[in-house]
C-alpha atoms as a PDB file:
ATOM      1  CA  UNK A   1      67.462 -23.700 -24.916  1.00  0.00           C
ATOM      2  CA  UNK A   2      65.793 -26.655 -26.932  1.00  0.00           C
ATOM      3  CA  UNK A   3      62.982 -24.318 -28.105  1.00  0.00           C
ATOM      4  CA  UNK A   4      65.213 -21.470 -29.391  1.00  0.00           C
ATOM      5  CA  UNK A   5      66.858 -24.686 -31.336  1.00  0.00           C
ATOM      6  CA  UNK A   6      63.874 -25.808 -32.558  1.00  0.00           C
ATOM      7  CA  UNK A   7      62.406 -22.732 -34.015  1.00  0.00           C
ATOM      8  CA  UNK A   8      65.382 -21.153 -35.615  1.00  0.00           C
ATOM      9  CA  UNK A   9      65.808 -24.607 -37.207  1.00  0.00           C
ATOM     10  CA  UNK A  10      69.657 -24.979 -35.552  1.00  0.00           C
ATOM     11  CA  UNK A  11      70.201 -21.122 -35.742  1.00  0.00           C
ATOM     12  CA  UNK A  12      69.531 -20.548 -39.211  1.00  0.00           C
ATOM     13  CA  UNK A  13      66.241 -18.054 -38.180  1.00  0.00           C
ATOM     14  CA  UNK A  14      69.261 -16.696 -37.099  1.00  0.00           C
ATOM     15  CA  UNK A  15      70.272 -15.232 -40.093  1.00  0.00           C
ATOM     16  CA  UNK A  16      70.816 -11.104 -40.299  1.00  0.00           C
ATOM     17  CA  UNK A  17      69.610 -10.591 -43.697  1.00  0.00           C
ATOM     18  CA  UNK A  18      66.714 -12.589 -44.840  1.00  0.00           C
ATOM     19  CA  UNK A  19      66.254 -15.268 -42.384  1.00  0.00           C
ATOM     20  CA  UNK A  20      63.123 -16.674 -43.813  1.00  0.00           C
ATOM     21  CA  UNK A  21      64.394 -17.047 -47.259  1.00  0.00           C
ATOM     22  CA  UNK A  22      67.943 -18.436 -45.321  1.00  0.00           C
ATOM     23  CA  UNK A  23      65.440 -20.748 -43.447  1.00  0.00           C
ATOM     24  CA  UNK A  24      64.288 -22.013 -46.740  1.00  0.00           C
ATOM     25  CA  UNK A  25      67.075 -22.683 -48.353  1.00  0.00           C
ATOM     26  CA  UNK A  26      68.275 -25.027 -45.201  1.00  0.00           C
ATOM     27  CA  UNK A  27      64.798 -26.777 -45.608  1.00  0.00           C
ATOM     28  CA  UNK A  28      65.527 -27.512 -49.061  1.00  0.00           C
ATOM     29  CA  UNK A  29      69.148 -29.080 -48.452  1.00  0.00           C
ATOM     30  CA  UNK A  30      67.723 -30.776 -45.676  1.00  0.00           C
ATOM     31  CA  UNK A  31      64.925 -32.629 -47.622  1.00  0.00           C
ATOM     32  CA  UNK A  32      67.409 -33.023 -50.365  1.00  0.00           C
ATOM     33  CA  UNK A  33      69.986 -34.683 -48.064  1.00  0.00           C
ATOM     34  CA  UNK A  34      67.580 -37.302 -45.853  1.00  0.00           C
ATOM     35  CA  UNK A  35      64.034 -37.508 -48.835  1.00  0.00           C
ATOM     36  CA  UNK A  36      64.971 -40.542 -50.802  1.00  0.00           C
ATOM     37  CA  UNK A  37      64.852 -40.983 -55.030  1.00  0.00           C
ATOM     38  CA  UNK A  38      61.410 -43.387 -54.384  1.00  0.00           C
ATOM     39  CA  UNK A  39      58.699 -41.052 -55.282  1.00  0.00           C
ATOM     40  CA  UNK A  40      56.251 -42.769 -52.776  1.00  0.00           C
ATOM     41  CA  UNK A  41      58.749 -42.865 -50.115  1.00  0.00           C
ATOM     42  CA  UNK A  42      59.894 -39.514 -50.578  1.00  0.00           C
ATOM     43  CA  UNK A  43      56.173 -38.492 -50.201  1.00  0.00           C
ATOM     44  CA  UNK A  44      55.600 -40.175 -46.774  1.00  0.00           C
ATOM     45  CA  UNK A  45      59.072 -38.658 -45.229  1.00  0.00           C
ATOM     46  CA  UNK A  46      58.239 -34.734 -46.828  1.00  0.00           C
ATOM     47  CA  UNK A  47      54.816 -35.106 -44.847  1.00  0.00           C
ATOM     48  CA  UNK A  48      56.227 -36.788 -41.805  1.00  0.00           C
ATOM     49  CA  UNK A  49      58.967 -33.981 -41.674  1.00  0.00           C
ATOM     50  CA  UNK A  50      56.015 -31.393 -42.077  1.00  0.00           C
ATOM     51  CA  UNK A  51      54.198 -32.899 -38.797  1.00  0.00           C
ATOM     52  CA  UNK A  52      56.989 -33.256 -36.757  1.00  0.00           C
ATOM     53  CA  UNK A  53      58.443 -29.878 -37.650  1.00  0.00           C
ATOM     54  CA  UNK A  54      54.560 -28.263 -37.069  1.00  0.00           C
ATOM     55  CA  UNK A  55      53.866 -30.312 -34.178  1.00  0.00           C
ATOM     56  CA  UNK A  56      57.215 -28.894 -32.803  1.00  0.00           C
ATOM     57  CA  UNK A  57      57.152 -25.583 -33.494  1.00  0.00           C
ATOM     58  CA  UNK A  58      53.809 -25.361 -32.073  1.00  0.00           C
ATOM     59  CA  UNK A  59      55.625 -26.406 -28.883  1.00  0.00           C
ATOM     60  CA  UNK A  60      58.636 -24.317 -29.200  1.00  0.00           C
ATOM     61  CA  UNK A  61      57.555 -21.153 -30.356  1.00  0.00           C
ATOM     62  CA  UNK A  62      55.387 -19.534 -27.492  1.00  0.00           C
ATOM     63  CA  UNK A  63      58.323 -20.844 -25.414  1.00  0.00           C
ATOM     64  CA  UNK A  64      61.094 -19.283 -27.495  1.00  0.00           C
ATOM     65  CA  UNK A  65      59.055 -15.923 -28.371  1.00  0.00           C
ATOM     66  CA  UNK A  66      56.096 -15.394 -26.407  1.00  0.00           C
ATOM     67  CA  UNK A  67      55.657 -11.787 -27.172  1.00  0.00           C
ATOM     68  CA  UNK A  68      56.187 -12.008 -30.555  1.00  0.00           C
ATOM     69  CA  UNK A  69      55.194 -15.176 -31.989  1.00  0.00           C
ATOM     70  CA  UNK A  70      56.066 -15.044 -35.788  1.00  0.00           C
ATOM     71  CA  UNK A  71      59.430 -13.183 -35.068  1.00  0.00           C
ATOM     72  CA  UNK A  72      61.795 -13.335 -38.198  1.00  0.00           C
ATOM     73  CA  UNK A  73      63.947 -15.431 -36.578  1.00  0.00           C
ATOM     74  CA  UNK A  74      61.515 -18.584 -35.763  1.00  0.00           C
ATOM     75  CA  UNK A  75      61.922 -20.639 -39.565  1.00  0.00           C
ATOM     76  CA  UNK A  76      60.764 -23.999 -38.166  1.00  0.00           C
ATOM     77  CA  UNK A  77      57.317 -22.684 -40.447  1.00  0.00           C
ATOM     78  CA  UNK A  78      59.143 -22.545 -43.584  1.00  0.00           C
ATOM     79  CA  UNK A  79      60.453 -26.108 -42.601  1.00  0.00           C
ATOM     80  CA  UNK A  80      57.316 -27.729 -42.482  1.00  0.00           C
ATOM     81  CA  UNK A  81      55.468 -25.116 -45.169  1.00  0.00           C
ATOM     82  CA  UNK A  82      58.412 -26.378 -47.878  1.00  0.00           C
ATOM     83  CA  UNK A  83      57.632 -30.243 -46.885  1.00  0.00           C
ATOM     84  CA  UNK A  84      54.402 -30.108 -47.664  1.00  0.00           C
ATOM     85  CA  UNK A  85      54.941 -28.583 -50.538  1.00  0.00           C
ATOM     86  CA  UNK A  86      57.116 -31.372 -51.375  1.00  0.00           C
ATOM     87  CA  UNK A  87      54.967 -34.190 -50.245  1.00  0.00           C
ATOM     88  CA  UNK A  88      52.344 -32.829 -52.297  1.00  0.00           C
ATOM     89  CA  UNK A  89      54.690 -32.676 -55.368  1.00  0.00           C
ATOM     90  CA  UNK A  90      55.988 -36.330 -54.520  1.00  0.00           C
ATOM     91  CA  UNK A  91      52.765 -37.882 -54.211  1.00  0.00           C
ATOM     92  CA  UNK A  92      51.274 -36.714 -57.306  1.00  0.00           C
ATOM     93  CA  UNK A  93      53.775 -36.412 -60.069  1.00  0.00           C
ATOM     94  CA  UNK A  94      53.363 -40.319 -60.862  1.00  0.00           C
ATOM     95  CA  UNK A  95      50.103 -39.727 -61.112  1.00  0.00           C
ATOM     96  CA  UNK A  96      50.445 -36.400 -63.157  1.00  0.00           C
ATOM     97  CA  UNK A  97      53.259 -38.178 -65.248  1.00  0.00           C
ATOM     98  CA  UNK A  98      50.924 -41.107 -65.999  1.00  0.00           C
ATOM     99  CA  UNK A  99      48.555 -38.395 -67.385  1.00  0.00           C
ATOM    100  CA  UNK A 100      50.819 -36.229 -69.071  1.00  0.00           C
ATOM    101  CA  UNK A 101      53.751 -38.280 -70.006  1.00  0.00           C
ATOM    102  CA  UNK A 102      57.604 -37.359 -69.435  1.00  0.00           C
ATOM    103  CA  UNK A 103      57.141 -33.998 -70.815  1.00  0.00           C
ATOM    104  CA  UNK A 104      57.948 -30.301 -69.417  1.00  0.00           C
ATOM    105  CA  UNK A 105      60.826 -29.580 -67.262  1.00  0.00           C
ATOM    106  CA  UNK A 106      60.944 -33.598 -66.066  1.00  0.00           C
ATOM    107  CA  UNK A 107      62.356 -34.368 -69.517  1.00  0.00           C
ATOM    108  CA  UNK A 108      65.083 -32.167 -69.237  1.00  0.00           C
ATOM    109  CA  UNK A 109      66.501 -33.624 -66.115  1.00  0.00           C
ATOM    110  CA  UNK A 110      67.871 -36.873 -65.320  1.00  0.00           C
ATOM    111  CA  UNK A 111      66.673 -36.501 -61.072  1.00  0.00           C
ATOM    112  CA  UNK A 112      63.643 -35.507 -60.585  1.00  0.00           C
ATOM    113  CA  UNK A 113      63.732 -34.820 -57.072  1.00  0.00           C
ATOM    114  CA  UNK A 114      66.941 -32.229 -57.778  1.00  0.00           C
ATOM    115  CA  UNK A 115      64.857 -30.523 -60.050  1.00  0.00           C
ATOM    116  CA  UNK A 116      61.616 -30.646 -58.206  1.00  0.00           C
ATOM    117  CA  UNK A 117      63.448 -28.911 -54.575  1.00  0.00           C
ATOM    118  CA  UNK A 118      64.794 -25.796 -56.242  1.00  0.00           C
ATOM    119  CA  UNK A 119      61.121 -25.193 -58.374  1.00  0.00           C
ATOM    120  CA  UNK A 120      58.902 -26.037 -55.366  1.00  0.00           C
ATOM    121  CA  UNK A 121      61.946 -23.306 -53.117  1.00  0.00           C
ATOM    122  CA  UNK A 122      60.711 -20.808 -55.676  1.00  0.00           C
ATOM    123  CA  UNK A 123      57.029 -20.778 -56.030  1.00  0.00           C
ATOM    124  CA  UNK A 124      57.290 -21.859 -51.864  1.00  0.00           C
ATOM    125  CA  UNK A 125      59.081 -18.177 -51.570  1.00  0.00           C
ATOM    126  CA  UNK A 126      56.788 -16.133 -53.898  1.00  0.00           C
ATOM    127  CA  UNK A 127      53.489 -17.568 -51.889  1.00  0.00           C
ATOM    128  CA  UNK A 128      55.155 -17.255 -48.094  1.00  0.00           C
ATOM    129  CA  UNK A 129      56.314 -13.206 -49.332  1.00  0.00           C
ATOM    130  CA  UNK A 130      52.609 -12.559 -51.332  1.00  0.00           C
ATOM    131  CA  UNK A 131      50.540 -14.073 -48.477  1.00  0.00           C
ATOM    132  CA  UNK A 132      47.554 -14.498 -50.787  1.00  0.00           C
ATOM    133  CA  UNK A 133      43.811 -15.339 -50.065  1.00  0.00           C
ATOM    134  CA  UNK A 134      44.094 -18.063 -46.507  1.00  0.00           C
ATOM    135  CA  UNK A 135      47.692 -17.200 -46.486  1.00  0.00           C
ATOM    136  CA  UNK A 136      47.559 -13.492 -45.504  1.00  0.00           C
ATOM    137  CA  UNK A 137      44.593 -14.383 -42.904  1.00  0.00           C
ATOM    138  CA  UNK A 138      46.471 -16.776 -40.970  1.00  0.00           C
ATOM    139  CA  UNK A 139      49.763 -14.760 -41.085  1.00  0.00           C
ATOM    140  CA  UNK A 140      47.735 -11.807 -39.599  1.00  0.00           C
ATOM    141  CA  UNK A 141      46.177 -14.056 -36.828  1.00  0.00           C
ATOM    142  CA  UNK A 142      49.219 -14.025 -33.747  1.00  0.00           C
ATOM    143  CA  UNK A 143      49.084 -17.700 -32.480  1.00  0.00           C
ATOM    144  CA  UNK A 144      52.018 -20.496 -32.650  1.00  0.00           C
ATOM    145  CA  UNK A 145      48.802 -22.819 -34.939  1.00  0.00           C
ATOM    146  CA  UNK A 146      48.495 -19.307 -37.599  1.00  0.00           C
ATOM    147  CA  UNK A 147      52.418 -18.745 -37.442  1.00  0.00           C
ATOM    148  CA  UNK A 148      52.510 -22.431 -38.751  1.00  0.00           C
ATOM    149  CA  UNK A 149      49.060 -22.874 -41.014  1.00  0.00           C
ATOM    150  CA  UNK A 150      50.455 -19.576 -43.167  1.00  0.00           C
ATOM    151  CA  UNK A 151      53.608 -21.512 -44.538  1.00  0.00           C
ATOM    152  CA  UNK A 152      51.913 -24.849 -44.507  1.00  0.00           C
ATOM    153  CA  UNK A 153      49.307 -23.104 -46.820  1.00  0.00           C
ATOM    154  CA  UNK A 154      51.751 -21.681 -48.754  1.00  0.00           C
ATOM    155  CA  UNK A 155      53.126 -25.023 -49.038  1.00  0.00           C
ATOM    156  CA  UNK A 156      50.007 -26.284 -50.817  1.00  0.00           C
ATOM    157  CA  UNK A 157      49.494 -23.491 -53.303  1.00  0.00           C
ATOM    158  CA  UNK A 158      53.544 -23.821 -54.222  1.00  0.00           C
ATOM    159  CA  UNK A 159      52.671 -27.358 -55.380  1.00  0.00           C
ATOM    160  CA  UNK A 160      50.130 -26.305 -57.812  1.00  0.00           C
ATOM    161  CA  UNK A 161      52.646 -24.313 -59.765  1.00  0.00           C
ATOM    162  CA  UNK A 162      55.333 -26.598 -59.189  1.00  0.00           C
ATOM    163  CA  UNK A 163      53.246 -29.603 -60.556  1.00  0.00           C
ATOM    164  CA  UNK A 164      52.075 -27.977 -63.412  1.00  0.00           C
ATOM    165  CA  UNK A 165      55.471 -26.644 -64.503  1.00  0.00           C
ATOM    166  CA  UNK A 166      56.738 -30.417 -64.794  1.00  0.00           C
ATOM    167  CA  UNK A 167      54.329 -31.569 -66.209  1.00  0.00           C
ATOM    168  CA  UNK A 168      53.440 -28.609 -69.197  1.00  0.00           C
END
């Protein structure tokens, strides 16, 4: 079933303990494995991954769990939550470094991007698992757009942090 695929990300939702953070931790490899080192062009794949994977989870989840549409096991949210925080990141550390200069945590590592997936995993985690402010009112609204908008939020206020730690 191509929607069960879809919204357990391959069968990681599938996970028995944990499958949201699980889910997240396969987004993360994912976007380290197929973002590129180009800053811009990182940017433009994190937020095309973060369509797709929201465009297609919209599809697949009322298919794959119509009774209960954020079940534990659907992760294609945290896909496209943790891309966006990503393109986010991506598009505006040049423009942060310009600012601030090589300083902060972007000094101490030779990769950016390998530093930048594991920070943005983090602060992506502590946002989805709080739920504050716009977060916890779309999580507590049941449609396949809320089960989506809550992690892509949560995407957005994980670059904030994320930013500012590499740049401080």
């Amino acid at each position: 079933m191509i929607s069960k695929w879809v919204c357990t990300f391959g069968g990681v939702g599938l996970a028995p303990v944990a499958p949201g953070t699980v889910g997240s931790i396969a987004a993360m490899v994912f976007c380290w494995i197929v973002l590129p080192s180009n800053m811009s062009s990182a940017s433009i794949l994190a937020f095309l991954i973060a369509v797709v994977s929201s465009v297609l989870g919209m599809w697949a989840i009322p298919l794959y769990s119509p009774k209960e549409l954020d079940h534990k096991s659907i992760v294609i949210d945290e896909v496209a939550g943790l891309a966006v925080c990503y393109a986010i990141c991506f598009l505006l550390m040049p423009m942060a470094l310009k600012v601030a200069g090589p300083i902060g945590l972007f000094k101490s590592f030779p990769s950016l991007s390998l530093a930048l997936l594991p920070v943005g995993f983090v602060f992506f985690r502590i946002f989805d698992i709080w739920k504050p402010g716009w977060i916890g009112y779309y999580d507590r609204i049941k449609s396949p757009f809320a089960t989506i908008m809550d992690d892509l939020l949560a995407g957005c206020f994980a670059a904030v942090p994320t930013l500012i730690l590499f740049i401080l």
